[in-house]
N, C-alpha and C. Protein backbone atom coordinates (compact mmCIF):
# COMPACT_ATOMS: atom_id res chain seq x y z
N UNK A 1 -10.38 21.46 -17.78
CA UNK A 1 -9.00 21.93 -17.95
C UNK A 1 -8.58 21.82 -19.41
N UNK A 2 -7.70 22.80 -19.85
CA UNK A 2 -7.26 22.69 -21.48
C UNK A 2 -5.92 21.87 -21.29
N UNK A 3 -5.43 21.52 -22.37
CA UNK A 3 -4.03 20.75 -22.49
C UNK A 3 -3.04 21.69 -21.78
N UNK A 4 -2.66 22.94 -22.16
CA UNK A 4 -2.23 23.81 -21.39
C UNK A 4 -1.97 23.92 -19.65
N UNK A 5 -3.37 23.64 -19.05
CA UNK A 5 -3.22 23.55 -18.13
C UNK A 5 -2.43 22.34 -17.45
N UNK A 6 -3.18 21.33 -18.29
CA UNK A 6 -2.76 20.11 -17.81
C UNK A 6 -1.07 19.64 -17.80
N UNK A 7 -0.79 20.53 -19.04
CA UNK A 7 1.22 20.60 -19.20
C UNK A 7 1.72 21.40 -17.62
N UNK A 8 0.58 22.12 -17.38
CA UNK A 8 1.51 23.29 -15.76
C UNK A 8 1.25 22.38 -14.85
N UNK A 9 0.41 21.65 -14.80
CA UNK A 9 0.32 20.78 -13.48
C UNK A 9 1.25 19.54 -13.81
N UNK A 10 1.79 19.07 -14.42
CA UNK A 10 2.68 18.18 -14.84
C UNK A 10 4.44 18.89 -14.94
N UNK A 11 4.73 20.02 -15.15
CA UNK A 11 5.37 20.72 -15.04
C UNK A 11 6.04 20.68 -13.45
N UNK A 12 4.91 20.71 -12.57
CA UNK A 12 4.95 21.31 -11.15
C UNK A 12 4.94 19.90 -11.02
N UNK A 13 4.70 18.83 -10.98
CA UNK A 13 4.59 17.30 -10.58
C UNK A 13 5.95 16.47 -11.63
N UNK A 14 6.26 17.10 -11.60
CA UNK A 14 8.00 16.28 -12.71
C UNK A 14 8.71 15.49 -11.95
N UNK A 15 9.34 15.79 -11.02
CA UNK A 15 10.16 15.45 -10.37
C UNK A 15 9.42 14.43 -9.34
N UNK A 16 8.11 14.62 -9.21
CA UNK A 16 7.83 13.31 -8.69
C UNK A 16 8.18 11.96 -9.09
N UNK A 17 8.30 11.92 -10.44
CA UNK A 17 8.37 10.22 -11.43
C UNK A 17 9.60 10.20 -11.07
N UNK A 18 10.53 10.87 -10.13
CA UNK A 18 12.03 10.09 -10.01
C UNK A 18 11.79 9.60 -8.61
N UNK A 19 11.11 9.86 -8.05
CA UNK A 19 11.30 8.88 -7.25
C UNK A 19 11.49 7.38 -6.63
N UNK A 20 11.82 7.05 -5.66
CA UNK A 20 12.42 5.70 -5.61
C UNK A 20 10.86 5.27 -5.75
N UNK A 21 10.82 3.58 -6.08
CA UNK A 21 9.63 2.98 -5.85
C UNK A 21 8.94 3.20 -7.08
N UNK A 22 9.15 4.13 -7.79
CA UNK A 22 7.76 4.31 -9.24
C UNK A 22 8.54 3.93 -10.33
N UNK A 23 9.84 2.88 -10.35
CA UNK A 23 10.55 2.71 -11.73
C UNK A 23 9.79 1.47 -12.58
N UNK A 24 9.07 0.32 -11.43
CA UNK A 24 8.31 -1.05 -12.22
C UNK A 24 6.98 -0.96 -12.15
N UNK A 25 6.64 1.14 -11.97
CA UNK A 25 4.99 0.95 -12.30
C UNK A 25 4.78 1.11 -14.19
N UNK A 26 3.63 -0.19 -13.95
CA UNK A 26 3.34 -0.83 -15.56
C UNK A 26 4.57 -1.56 -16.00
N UNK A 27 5.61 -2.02 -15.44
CA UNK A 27 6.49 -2.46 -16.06
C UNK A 27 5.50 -4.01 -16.91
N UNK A 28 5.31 -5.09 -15.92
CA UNK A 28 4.71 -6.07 -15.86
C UNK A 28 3.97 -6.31 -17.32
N UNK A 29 3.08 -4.99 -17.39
CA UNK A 29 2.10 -5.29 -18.05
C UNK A 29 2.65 -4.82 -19.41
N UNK A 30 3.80 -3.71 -19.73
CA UNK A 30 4.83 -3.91 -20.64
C UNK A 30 5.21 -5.09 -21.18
N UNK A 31 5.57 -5.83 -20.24
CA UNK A 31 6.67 -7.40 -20.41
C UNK A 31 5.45 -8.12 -20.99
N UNK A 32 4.18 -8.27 -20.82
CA UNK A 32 3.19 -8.65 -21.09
C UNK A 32 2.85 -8.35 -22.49
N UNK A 33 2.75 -7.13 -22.87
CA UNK A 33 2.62 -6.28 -24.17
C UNK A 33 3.90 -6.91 -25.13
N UNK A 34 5.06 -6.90 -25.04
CA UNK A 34 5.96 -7.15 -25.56
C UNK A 34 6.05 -8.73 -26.17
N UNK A 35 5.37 -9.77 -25.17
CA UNK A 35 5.41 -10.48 -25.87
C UNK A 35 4.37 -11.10 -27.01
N UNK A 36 3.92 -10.11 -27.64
CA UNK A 36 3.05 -10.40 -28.59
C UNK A 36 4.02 -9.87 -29.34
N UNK A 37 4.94 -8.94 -29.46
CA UNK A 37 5.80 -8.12 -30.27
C UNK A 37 7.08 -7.94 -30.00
N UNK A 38 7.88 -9.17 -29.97
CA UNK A 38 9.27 -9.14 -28.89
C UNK A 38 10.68 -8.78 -29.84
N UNK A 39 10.16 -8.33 -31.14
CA UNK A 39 11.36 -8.55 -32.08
C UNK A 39 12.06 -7.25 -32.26
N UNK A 40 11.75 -6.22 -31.50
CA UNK A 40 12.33 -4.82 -31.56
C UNK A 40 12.27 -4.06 -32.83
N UNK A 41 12.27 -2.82 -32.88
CA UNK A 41 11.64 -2.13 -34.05
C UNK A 41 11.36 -0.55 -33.79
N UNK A 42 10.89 0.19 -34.24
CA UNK A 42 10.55 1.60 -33.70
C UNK A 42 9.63 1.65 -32.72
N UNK A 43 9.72 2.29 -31.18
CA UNK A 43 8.78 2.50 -30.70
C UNK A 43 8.28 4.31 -30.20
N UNK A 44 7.30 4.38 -29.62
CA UNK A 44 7.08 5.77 -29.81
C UNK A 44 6.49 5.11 -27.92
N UNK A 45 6.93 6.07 -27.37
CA UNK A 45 5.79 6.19 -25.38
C UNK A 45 5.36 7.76 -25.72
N UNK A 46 4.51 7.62 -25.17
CA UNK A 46 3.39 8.79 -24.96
C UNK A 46 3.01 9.09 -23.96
N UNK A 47 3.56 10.04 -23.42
CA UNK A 47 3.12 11.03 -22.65
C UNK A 47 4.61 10.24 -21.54
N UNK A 48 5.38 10.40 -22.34
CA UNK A 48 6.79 9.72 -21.27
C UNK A 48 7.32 10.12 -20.70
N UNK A 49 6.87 11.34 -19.72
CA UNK A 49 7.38 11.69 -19.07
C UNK A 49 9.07 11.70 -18.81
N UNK A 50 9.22 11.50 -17.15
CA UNK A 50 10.97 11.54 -17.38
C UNK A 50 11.85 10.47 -16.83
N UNK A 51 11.11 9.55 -16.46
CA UNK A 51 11.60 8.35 -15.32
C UNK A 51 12.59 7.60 -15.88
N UNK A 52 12.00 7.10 -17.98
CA UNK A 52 12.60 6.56 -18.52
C UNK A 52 12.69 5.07 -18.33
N UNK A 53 11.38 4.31 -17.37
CA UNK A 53 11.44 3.04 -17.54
C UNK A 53 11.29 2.29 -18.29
N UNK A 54 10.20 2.77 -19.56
CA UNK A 54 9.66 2.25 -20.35
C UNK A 54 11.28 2.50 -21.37
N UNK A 55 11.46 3.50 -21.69
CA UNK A 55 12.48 3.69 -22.78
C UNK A 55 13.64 2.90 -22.59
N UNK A 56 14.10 2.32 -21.44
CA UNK A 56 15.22 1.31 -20.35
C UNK A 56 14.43 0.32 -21.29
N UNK A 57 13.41 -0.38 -20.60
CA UNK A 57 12.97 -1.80 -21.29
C UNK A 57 12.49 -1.96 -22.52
N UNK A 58 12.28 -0.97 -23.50
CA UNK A 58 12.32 -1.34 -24.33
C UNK A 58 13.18 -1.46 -25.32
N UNK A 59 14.62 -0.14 -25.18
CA UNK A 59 16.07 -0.55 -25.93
C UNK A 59 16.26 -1.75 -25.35
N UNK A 60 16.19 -2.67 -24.44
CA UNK A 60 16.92 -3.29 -24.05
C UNK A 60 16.29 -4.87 -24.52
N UNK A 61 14.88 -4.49 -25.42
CA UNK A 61 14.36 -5.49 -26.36
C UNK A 61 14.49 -5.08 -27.89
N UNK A 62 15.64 -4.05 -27.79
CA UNK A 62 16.06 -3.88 -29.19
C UNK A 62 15.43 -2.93 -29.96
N UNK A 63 14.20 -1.85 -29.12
CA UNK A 63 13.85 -1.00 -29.93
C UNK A 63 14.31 0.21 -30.10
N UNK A 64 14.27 0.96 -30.72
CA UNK A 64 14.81 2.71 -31.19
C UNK A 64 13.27 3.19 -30.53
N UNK A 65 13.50 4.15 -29.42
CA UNK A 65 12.37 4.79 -28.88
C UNK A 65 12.54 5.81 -28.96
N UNK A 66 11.38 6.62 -29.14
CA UNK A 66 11.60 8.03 -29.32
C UNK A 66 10.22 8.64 -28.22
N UNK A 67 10.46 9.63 -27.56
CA UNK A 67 9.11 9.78 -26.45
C UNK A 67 8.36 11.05 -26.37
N UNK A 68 7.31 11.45 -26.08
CA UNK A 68 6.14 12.59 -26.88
C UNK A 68 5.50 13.12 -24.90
N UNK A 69 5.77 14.14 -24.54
CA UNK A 69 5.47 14.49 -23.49
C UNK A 69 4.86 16.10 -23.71
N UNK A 70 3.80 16.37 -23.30
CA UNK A 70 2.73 17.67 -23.21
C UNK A 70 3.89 18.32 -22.57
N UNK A 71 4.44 18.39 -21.30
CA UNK A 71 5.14 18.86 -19.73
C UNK A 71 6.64 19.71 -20.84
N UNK A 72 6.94 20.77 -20.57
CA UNK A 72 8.40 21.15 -20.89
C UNK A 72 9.01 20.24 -19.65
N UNK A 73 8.81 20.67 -18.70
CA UNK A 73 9.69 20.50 -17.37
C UNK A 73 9.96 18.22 -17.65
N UNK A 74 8.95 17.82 -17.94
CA UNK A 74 9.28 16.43 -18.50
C UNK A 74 9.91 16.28 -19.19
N UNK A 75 10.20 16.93 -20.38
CA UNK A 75 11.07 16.69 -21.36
C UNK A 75 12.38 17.33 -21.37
N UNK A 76 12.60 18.28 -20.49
CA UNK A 76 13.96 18.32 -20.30
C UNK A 76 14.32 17.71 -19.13
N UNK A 77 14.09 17.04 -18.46
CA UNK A 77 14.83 16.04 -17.54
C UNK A 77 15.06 14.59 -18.40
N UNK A 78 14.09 14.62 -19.28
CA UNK A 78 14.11 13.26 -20.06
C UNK A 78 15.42 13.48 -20.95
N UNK A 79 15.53 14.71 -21.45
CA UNK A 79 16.84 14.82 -22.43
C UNK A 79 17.64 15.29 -21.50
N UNK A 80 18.04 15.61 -20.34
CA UNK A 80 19.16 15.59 -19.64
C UNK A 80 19.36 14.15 -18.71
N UNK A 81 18.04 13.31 -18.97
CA UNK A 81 19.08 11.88 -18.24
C UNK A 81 19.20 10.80 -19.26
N UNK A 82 18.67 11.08 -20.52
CA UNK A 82 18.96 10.22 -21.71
C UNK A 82 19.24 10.95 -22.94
N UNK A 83 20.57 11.69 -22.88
CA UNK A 83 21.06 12.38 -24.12
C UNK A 83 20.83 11.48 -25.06
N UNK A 84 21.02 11.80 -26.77
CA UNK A 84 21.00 11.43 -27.55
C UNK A 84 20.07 10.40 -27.91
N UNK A 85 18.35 10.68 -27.48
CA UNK A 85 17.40 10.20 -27.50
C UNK A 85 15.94 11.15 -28.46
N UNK A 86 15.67 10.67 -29.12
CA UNK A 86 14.28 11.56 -29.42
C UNK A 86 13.06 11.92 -28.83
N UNK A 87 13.26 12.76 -28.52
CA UNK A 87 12.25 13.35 -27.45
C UNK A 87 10.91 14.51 -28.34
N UNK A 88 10.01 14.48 -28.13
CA UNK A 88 9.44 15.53 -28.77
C UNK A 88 7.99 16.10 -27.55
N UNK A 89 8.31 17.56 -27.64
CA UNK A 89 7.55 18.22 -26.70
C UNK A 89 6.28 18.91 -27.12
N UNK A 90 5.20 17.75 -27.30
CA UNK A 90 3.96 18.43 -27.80
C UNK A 90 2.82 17.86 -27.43
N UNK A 91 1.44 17.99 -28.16
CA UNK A 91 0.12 17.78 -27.59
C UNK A 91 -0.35 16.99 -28.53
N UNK A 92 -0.59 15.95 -28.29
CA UNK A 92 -0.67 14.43 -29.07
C UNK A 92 -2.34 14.77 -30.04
N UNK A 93 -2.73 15.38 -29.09
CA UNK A 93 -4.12 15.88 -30.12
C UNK A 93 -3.51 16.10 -31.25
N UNK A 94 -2.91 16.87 -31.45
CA UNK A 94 -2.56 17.48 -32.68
C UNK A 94 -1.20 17.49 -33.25
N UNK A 95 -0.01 16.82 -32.73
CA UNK A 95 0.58 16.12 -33.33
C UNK A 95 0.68 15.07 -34.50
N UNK A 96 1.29 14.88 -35.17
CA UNK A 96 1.11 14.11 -36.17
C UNK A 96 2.66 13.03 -36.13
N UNK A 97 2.23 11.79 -36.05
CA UNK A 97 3.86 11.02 -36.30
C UNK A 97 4.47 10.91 -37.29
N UNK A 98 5.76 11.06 -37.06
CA UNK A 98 6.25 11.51 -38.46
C UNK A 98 6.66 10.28 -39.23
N UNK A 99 6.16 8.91 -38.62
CA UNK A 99 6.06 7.82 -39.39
C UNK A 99 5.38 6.61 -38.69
N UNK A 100 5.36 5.53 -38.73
CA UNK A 100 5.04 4.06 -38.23
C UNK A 100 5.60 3.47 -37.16
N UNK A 101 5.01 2.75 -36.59
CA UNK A 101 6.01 2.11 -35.36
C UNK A 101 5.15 0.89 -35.07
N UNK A 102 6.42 -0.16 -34.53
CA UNK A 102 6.36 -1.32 -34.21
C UNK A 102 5.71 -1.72 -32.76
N UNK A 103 5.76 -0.39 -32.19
CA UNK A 103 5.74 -0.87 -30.76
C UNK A 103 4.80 0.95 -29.97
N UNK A 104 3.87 1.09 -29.44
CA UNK A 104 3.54 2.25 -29.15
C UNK A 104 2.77 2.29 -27.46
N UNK A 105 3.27 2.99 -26.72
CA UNK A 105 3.03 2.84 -24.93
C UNK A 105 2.67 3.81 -25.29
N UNK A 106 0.97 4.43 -24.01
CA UNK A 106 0.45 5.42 -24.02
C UNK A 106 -0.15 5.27 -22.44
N UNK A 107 0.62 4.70 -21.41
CA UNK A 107 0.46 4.40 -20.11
C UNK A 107 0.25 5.64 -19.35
N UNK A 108 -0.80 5.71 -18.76
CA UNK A 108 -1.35 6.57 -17.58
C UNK A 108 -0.81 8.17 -18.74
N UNK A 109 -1.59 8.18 -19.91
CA UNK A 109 -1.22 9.31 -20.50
C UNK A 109 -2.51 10.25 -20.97
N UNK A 110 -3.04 9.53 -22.00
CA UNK A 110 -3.53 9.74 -22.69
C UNK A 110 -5.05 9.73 -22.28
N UNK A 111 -5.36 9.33 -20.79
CA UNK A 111 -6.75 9.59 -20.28
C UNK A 111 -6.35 11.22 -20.09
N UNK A 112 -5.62 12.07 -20.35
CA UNK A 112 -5.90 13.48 -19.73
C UNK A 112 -6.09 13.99 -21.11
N UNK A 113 -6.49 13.35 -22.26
CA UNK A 113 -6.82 13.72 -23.46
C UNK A 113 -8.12 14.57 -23.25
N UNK A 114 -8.49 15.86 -23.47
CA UNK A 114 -9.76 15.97 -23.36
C UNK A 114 -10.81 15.20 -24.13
N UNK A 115 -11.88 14.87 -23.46
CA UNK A 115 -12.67 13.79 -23.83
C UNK A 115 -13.07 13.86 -25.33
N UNK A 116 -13.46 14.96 -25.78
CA UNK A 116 -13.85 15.23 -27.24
C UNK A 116 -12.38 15.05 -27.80
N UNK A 117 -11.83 15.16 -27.60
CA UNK A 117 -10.45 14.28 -28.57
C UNK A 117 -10.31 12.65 -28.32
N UNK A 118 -10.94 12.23 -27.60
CA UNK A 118 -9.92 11.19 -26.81
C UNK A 118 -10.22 9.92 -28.03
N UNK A 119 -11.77 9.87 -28.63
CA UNK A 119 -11.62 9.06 -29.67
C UNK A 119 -10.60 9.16 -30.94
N UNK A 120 -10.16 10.38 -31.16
CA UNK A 120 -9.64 10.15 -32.19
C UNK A 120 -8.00 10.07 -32.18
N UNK A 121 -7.88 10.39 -30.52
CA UNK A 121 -6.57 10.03 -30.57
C UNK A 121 -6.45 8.62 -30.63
N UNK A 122 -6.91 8.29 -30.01
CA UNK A 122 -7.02 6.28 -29.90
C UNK A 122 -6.95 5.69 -31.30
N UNK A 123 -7.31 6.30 -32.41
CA UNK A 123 -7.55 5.99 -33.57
C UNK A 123 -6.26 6.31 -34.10
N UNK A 124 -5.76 7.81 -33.82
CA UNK A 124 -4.50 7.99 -34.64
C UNK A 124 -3.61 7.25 -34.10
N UNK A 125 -3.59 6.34 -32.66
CA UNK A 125 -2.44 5.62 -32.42
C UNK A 125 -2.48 3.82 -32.74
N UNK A 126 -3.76 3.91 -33.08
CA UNK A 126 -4.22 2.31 -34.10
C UNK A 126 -3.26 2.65 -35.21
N UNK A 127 -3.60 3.95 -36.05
CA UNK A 127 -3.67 3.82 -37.31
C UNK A 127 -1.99 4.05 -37.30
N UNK A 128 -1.00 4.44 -36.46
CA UNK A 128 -0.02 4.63 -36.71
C UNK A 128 1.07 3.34 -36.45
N UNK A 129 0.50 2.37 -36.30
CA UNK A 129 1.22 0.93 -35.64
C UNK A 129 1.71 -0.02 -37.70
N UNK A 130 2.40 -0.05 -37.74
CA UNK A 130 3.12 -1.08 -38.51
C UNK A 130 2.03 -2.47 -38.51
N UNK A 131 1.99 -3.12 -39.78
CA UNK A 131 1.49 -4.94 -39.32
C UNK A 131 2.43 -5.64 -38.30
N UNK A 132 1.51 -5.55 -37.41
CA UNK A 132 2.15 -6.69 -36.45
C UNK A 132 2.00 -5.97 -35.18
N UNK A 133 2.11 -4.85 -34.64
CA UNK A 133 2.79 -3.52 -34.00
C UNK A 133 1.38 -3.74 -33.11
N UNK A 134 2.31 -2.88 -31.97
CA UNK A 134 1.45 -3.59 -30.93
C UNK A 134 1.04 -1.90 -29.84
N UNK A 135 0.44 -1.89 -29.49
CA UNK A 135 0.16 -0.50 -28.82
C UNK A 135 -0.55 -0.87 -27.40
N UNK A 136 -0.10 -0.65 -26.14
CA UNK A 136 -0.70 -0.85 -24.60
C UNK A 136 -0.86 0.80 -24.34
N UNK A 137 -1.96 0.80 -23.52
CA UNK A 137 -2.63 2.16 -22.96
C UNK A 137 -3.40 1.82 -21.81
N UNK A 138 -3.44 2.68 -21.13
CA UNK A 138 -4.30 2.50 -20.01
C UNK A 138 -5.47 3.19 -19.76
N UNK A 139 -6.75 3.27 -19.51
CA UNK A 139 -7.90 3.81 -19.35
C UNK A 139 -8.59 3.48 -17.99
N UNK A 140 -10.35 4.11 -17.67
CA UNK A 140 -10.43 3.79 -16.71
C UNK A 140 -11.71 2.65 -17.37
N UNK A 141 -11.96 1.58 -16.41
CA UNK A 141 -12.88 0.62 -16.62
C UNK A 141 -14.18 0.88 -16.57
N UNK A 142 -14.64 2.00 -16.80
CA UNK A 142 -16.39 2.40 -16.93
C UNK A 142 -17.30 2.08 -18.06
N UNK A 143 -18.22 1.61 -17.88
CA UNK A 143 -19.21 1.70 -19.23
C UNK A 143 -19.58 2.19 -19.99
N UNK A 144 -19.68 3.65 -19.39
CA UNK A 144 -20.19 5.10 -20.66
C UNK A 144 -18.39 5.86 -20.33
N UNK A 145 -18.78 6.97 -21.20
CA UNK A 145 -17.63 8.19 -21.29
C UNK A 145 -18.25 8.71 -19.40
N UNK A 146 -16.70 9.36 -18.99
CA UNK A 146 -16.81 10.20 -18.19
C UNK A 146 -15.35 11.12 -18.12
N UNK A 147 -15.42 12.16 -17.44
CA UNK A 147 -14.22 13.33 -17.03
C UNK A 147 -14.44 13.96 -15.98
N UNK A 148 -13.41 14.17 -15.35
CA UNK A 148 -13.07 14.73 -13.98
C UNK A 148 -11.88 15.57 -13.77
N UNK A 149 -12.08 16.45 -12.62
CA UNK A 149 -10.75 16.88 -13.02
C UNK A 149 -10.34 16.58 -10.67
N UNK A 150 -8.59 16.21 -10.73
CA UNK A 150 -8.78 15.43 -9.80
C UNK A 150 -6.97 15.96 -9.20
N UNK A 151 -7.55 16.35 -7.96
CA UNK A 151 -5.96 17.48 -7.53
C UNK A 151 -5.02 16.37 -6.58
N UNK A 152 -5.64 14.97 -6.34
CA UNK A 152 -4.98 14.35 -5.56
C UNK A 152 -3.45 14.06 -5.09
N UNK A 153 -2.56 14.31 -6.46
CA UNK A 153 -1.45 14.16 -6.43
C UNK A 153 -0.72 15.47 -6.23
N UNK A 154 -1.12 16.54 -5.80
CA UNK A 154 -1.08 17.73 -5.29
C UNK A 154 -1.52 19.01 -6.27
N UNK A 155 -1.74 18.64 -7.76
CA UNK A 155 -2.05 19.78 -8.65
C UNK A 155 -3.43 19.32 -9.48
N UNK A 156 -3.69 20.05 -9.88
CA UNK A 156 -4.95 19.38 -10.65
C UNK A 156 -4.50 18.77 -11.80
N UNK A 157 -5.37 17.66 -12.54
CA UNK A 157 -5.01 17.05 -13.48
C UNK A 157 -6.40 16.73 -13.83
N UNK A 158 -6.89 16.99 -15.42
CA UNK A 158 -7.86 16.49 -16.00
C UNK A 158 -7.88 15.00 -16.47
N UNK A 159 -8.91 14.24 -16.22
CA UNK A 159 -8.71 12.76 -16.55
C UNK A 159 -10.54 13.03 -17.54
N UNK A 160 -10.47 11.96 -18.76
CA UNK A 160 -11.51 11.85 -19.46
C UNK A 160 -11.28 10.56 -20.82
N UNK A 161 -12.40 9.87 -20.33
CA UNK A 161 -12.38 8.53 -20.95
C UNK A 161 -13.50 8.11 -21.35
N UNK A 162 -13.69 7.42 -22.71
CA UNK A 162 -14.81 7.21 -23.89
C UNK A 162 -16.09 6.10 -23.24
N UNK A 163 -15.04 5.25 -21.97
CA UNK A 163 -15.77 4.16 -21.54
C UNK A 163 -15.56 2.51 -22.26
N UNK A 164 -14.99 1.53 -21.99
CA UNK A 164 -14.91 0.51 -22.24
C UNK A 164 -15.66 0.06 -23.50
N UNK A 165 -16.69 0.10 -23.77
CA UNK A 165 -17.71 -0.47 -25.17
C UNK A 165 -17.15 0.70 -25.99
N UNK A 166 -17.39 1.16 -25.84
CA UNK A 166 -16.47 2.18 -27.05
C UNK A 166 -14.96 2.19 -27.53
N UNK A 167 -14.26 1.77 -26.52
CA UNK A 167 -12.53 2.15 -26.74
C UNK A 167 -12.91 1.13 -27.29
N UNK A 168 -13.92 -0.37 -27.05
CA UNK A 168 -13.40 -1.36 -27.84
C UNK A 168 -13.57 -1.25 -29.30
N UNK A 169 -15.14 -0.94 -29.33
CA UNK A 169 -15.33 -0.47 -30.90
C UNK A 169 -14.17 0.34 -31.67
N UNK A 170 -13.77 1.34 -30.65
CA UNK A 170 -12.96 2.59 -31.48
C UNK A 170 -11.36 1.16 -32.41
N UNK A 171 -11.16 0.24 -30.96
CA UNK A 171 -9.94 -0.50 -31.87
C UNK A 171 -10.67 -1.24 -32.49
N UNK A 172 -11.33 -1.81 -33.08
CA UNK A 172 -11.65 -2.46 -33.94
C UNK A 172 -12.21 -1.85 -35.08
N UNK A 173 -12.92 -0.80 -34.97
CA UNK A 173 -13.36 0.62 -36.07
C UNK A 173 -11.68 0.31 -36.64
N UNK A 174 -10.49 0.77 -36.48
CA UNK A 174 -9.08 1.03 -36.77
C UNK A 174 -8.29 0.05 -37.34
N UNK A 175 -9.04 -0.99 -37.19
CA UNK A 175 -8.40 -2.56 -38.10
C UNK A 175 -7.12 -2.85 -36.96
N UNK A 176 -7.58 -2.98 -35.43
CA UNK A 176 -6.70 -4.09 -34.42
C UNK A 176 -7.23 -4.76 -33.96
N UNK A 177 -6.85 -5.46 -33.01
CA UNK A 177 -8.02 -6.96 -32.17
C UNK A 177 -6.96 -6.44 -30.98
N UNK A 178 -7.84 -6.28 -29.95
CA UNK A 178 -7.64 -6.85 -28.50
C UNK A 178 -7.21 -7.70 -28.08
N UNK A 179 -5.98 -8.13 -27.95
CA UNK A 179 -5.62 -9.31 -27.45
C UNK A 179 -5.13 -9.39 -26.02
N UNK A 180 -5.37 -8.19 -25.13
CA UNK A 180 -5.46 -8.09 -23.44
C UNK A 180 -5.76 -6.80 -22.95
N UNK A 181 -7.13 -7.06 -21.78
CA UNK A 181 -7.76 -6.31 -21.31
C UNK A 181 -7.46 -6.50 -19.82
N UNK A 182 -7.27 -5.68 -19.07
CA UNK A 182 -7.21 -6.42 -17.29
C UNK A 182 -7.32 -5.09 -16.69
N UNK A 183 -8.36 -5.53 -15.82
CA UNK A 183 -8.20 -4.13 -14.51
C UNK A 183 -7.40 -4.79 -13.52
N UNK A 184 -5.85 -4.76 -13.56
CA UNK A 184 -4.46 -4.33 -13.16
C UNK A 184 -4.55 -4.19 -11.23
N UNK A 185 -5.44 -3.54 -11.34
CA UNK A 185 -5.66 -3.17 -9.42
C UNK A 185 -6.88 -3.22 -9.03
N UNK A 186 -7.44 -3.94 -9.29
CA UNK A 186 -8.91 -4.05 -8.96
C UNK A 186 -8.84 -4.29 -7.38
N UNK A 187 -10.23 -3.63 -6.72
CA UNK A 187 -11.42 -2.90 -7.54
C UNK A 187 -11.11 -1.54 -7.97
N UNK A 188 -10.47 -1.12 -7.47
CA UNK A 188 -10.11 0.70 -8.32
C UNK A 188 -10.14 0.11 -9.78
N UNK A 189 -10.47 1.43 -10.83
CA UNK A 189 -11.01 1.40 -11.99
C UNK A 189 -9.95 1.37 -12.85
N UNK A 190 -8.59 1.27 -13.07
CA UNK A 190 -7.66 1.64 -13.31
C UNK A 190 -7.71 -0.20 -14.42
N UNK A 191 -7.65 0.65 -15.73
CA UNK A 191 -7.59 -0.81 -16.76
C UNK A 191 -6.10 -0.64 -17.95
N UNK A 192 -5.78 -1.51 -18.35
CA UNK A 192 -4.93 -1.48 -19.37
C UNK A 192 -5.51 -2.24 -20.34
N UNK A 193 -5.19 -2.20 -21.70
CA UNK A 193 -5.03 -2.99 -22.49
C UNK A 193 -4.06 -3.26 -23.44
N UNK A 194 -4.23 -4.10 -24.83
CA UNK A 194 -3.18 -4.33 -25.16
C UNK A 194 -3.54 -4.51 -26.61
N UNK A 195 -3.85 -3.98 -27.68
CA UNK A 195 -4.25 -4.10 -29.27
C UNK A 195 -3.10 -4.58 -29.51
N UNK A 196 -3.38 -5.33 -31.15
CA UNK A 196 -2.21 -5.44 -32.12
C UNK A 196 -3.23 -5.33 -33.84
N UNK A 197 -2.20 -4.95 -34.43
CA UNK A 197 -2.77 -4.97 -35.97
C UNK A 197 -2.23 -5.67 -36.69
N UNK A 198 -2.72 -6.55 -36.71
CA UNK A 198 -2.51 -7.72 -37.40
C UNK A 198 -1.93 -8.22 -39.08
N UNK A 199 -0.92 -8.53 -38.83
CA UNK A 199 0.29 -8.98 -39.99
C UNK A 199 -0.34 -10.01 -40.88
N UNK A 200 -1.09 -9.50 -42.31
CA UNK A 200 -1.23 -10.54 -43.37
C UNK A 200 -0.39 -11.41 -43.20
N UNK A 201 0.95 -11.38 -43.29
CA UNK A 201 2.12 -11.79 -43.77
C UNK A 201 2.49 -12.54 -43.02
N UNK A 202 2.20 -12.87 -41.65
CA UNK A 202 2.78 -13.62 -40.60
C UNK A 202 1.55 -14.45 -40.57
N UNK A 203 0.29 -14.44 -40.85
CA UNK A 203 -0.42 -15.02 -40.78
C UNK A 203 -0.56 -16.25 -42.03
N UNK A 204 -0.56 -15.77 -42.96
CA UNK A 204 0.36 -16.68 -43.70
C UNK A 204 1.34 -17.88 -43.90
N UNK A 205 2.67 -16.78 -42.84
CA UNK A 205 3.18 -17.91 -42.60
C UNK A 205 3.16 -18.99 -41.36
N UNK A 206 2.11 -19.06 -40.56
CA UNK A 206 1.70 -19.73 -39.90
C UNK A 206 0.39 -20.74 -39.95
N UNK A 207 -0.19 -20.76 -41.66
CA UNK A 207 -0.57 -21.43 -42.38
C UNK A 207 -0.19 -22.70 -42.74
């Protein structure tokens, strides 16, 4: 599937993320993420659809969020239930941020990266984190790269991932450290983690 496609099947699946019951999925592992980075600051979610949980908990730790969704149909429900928010409607492949951030969510997003991108998106969202700045994503827990394309939630959706030994290399290739890995629902394959790029300056002062 091309990005294209993958925006129409997300398009047609929008209105699912309002439903009751899906507002504290990944919350947890957010609250988890955050506290390596609890001091609020710019954050960027990816692929944020329209639910707006993440963008809820994280103003409410003091950050300025701004959110990046492939889907039209996502991003205008997102700017009609959180006016006066930054929203931007594009394809993270090839997007570019238009600056740094403290804080960066890429939850249940960024596996529909097609696979030949998927390293270098991982890289452009290392390389776009502030010292200190902390970035959670979710992938699937396999050893090598794999892709699928998978209609379960009623439309098709492409999923494609580099494989665990690699995403790790890829953050550490990018100058972050891993500081939490967990498969979340085990045994299903479904993993998160949790990089940070690490602050000369705080390190220092904890000298």
């Amino acid at each position: 599937m091309t990005p294209k496609q993958t925006a129409a099947s997300y398009d047609l699946l929008a209105e699912r993320w309002l439903e009751p019951g899906l507002d504290r999925n990944g919350i947890a592992a957010h609250e988890r993420a955050l506290a390596f980075r609890p001091d609020g600051g710019r954050a960027l979610d990816v692929g944020c659809g329209c639910s707006g949980r993440f963008l809820r908990l994280l103003e409410g730790r003091g950050y300025e969020v701004e959110g990046l969704d492939l889907s039209a149909r996502m991003i205008a429900l997102a700017r009609a239930r959180f006016p006066g928010r930054t929203f931007h409607e594009a394809d993270i492949c090839g997007w570019e941020p238009p600056g740094d951030y403290d804080f960066i969510t890429a939850w249940d997003s960024i596996w529909h990266v097609p696979l030949a991108a998927a390293e270098g998106v991982l890289q452009k969202l290392c390389g776009a984190l502030r010292p200190g700045g902390v970035l959670i994503w979710t992938t699937a827990g396999l050893d090598g790269p794999a892709e699928k394309t998978d209609a379960s939630m009623g439309a098709p959706v492409y999923y494609g991932v580099p494989g665990l030994p690699r995403t790790l290399e890829l953050v550490a290739d990018a100058g972050c450290v891993c500081r939490h890995l967990e498969y979340d629902q085990y045994p299903e394959k479904h993993v998160y983690l949790i990089a940070q790029k690490p602050d000369p300056a705080a390190a220092v002062d904890e000298e």
